[in-house]
C-alpha atoms as a PDB file:
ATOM      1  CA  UNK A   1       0.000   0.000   0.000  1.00  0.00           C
ATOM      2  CA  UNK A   2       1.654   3.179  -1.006  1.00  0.00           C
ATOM      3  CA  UNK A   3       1.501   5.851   2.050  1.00  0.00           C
ATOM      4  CA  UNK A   4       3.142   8.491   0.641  1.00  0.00           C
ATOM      5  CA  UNK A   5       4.237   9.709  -2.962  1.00  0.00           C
ATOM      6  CA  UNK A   6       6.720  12.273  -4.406  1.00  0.00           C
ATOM      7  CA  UNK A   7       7.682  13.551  -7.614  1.00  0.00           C
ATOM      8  CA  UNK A   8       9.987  10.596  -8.213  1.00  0.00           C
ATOM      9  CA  UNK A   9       9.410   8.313  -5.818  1.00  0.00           C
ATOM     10  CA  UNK A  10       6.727   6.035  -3.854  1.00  0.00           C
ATOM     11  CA  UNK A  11       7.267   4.975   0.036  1.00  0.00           C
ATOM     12  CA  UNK A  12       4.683   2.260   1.229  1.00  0.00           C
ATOM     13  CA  UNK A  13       4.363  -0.500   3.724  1.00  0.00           C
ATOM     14  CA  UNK A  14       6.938  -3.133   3.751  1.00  0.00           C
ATOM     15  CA  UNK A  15       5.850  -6.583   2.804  1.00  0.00           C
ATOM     16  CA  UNK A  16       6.950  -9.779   3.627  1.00  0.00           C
ATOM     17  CA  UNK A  17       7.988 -10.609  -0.520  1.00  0.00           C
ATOM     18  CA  UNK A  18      10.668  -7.597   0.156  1.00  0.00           C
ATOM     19  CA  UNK A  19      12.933 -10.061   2.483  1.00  0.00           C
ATOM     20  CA  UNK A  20      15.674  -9.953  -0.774  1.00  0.00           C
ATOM     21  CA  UNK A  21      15.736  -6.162  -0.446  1.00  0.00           C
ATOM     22  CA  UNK A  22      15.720  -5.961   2.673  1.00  0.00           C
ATOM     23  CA  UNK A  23      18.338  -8.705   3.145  1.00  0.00           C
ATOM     24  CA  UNK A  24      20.514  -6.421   0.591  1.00  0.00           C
ATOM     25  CA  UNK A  25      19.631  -3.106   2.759  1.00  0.00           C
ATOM     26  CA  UNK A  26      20.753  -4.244   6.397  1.00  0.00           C
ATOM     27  CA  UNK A  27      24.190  -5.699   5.104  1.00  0.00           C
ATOM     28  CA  UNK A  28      24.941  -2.713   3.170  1.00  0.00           C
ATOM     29  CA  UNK A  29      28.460  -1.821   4.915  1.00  0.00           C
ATOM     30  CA  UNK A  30      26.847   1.843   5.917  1.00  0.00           C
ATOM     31  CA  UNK A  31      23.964   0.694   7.475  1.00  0.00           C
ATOM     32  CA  UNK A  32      26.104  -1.937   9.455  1.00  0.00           C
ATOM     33  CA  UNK A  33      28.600   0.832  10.489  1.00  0.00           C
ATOM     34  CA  UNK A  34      26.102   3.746  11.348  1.00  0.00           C
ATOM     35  CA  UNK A  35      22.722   1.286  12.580  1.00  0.00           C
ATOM     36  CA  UNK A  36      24.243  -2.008  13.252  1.00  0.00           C
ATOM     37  CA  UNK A  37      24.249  -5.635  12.661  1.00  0.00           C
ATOM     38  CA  UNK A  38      20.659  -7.015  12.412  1.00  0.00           C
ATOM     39  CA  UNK A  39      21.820 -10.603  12.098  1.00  0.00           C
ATOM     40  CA  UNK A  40      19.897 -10.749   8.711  1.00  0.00           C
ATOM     41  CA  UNK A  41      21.712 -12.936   6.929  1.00  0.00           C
ATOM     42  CA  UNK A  42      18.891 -15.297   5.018  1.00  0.00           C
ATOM     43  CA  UNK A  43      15.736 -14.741   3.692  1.00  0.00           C
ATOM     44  CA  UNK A  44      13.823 -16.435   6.279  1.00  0.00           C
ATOM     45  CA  UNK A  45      15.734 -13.935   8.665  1.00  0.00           C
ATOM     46  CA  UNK A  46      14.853 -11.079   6.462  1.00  0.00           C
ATOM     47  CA  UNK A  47      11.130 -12.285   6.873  1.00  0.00           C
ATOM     48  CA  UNK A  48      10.910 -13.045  10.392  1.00  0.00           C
ATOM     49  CA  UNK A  49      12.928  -9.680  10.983  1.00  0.00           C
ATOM     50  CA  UNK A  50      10.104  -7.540   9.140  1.00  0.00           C
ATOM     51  CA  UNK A  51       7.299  -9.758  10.491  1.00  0.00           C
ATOM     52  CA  UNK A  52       8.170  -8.868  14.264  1.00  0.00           C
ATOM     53  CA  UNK A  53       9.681  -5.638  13.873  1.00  0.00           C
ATOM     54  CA  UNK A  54       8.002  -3.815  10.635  1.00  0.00           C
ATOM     55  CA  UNK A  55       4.623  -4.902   9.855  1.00  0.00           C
ATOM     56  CA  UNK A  56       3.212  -4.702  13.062  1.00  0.00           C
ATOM     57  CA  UNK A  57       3.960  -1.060  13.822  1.00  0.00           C
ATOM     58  CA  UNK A  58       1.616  -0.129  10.802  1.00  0.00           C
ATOM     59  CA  UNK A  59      -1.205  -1.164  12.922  1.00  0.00           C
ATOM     60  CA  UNK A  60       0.117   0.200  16.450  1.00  0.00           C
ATOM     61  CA  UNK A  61       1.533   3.093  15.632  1.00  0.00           C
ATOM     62  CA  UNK A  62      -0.342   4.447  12.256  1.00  0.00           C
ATOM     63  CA  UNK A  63       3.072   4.810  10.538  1.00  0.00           C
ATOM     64  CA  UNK A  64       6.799   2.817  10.712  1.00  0.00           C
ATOM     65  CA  UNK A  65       9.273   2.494   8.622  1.00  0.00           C
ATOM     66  CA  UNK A  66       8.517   2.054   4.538  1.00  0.00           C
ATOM     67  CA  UNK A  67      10.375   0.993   1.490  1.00  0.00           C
ATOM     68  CA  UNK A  68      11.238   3.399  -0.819  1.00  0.00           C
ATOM     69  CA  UNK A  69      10.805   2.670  -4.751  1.00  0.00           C
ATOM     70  CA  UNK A  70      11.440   4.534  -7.965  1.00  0.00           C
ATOM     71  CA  UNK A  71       8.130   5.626  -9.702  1.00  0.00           C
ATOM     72  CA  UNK A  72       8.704   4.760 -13.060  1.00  0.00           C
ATOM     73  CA  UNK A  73       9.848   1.333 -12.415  1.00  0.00           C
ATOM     74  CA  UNK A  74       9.377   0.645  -8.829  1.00  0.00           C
ATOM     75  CA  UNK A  75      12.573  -0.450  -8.393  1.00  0.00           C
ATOM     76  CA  UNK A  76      13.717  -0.376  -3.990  1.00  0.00           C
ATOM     77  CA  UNK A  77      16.220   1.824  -3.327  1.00  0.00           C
ATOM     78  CA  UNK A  78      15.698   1.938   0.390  1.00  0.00           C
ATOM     79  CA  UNK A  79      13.493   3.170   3.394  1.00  0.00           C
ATOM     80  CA  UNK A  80      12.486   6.139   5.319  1.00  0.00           C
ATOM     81  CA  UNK A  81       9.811   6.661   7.502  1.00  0.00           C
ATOM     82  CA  UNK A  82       8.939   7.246  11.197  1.00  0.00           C
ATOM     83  CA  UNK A  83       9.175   4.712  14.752  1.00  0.00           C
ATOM     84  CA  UNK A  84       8.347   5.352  17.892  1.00  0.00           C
ATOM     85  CA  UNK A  85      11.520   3.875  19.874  1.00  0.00           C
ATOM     86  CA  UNK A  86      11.797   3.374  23.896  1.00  0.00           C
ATOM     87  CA  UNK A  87      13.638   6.273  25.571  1.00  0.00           C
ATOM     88  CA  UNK A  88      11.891   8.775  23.237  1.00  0.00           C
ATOM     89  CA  UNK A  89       9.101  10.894  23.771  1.00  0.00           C
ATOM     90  CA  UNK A  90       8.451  11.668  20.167  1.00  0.00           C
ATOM     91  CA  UNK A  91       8.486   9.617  17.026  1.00  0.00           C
ATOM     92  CA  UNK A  92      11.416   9.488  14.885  1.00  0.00           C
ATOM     93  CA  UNK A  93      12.473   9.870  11.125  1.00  0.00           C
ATOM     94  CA  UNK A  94      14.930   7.079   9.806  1.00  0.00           C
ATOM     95  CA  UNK A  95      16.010   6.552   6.738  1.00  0.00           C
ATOM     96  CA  UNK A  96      18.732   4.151   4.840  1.00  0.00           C
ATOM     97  CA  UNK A  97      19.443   3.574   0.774  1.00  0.00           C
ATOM     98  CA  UNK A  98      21.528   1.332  -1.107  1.00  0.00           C
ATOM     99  CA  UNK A  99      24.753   2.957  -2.586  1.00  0.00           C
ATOM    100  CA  UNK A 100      23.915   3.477  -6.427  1.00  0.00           C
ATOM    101  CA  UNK A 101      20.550   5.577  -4.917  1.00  0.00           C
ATOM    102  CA  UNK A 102      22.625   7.935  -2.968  1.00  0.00           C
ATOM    103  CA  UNK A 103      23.901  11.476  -3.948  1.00  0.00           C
ATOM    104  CA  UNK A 104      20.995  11.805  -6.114  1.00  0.00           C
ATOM    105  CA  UNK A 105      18.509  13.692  -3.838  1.00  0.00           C
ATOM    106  CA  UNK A 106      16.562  10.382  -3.384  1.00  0.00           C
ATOM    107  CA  UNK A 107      16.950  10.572   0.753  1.00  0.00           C
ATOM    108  CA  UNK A 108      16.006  14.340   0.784  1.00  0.00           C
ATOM    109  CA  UNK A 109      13.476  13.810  -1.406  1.00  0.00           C
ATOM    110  CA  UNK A 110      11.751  10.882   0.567  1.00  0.00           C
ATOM    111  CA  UNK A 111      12.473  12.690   4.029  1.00  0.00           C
ATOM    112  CA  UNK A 112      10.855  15.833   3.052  1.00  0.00           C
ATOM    113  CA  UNK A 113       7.526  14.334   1.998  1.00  0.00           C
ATOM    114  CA  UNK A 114       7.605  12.120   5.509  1.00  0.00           C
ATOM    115  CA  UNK A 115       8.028  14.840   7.313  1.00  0.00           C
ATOM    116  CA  UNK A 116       4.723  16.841   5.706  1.00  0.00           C
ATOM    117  CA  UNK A 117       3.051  13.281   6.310  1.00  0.00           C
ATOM    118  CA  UNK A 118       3.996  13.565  10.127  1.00  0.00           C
ATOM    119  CA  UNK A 119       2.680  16.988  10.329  1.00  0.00           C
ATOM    120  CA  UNK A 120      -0.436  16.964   8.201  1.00  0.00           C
ATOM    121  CA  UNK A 121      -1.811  13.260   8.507  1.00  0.00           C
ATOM    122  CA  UNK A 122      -0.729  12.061  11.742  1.00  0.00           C
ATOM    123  CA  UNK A 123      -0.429  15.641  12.978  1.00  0.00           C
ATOM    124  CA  UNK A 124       2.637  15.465  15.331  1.00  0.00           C
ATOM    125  CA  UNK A 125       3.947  18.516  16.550  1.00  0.00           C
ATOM    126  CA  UNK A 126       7.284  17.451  16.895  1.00  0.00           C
ATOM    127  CA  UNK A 127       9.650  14.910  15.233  1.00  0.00           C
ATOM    128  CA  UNK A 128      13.079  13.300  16.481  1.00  0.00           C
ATOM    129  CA  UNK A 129      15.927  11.723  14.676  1.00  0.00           C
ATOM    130  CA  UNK A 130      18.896  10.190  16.104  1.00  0.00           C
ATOM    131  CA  UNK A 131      21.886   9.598  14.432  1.00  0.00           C
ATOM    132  CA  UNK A 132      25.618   8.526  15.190  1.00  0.00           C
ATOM    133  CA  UNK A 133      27.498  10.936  15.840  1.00  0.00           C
ATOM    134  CA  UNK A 134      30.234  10.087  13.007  1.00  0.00           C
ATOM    135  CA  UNK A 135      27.332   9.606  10.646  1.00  0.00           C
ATOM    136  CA  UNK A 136      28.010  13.131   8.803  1.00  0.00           C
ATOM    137  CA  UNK A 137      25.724  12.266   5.759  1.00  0.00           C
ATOM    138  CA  UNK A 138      22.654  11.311   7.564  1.00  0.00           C
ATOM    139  CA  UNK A 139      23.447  14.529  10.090  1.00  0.00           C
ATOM    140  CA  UNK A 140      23.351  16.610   6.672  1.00  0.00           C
ATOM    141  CA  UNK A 141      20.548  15.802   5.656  1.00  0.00           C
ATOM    142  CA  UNK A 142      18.639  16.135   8.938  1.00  0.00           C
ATOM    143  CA  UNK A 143      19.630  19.438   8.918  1.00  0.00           C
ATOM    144  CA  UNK A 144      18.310  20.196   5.528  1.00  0.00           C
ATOM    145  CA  UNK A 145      15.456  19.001   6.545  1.00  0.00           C
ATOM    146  CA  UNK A 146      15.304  21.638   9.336  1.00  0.00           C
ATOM    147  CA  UNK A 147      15.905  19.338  12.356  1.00  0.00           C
ATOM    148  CA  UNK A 148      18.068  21.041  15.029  1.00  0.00           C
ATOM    149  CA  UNK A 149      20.517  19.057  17.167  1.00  0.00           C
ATOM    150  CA  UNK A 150      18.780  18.987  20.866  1.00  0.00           C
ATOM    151  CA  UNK A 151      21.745  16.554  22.709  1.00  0.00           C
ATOM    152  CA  UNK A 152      23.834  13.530  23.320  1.00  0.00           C
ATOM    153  CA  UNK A 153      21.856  10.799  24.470  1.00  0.00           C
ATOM    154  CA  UNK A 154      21.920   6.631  25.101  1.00  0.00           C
ATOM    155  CA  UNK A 155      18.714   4.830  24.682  1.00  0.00           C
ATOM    156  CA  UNK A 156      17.493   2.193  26.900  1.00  0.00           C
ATOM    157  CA  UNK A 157      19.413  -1.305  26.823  1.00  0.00           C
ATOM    158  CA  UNK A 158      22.265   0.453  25.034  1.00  0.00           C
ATOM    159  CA  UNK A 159      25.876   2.150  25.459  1.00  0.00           C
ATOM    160  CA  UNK A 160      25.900   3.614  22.481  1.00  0.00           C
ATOM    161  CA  UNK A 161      26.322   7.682  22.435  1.00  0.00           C
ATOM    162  CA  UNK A 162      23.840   9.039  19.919  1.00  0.00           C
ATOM    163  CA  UNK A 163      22.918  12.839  18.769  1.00  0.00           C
ATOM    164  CA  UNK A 164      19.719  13.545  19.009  1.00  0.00           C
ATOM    165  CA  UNK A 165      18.082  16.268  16.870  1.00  0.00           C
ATOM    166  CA  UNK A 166      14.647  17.567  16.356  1.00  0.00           C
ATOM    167  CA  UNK A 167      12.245  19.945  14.500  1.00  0.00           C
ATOM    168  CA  UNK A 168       8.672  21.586  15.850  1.00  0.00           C
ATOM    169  CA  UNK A 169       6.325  21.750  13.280  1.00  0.00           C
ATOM    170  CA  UNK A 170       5.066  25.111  12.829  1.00  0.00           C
ATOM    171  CA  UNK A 171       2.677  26.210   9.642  1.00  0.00           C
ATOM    172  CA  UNK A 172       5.574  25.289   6.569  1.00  0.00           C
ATOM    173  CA  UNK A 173       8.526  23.247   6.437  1.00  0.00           C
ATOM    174  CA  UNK A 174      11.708  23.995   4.859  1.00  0.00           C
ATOM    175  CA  UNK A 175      11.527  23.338   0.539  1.00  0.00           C
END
């Protein structure tokens, strides 16, 4: 089901048939540096990984985190969407691509049009993002995106150091 759609691109809800991408996604050597290992390493994995940690947040929450496709030929090229994580009182934006998607204004693209669907359909009033500190790209673009950094903080049954940054919705985002 697609959620949300852009000039370029579609985001909707992951499926279980996406395992292959997905599989592809979490092993990319990025997403292992700056997120971590997911022990994904099969497609069975891949599917049990979205089946107790994806699709169910579509019903509980209203939102999580969707696969991102090229229009014309619905090809994946990654994700980007919003979670609500322990340790944080607001939602967050996440977002992740495979390397021959980046540096084309793919991420910005798909981030922008999440962030209107935060603020006009589920009408939050204030979005997170955390991001490693060393993760400069990702930190780039959450600044385009108008998200200020708020603090250093460690979530809940973890030692790892993250930034966290954030943006109150007011009447227009940034273009």
């Amino acid at each position: 089901m697609t959620v949300i759609e852009t000039t370029r691109l579609t985001l909707r809800q992951f499926r279980l048939d996406d395992a292959a991408f997905f599989m592809t996604l979490v092993n990319d050597k990025d997403w292992l540096a700056y997120i971590g290992d997911r022990n994904v390493h099969s497609l069975q994995a891949a599917r049990d990984y979205l089946e107790k940690f994806y699709l169910p947040k579509y019903a509980k929450d209203a939102f999580g985190f969707y696969l991102v496709a090229l229009k014309t030929t619905d090809t994946p090229i990654g994700m980007c969407g919003l979670v609500k994580r322990e340790g944080l009182n607001d939602a967050d934006i996440g977002f992740a691509y495979l390397p021959a998607f980046r540096g084309q204004g793919y991420a910005l693209e798909a981030a922008q049009a999440t962030l209107v669907f935060a603020r006009d359909v589920l009408r939050m009033r204030r979005l997170l993002a955390i991001a490693t500190p060393s993760n400069a790209p990702s930190i780039k673009l959450l600044q385009a995106l108008g998200l200020k950094f708020e603090q250093n903080i460690v979530l809940p049954k973890s030692e790892e150091q993250l930034a966290r940054y954030a943006i109150i919705f007011r009447s227009s985002l940034p273009s």
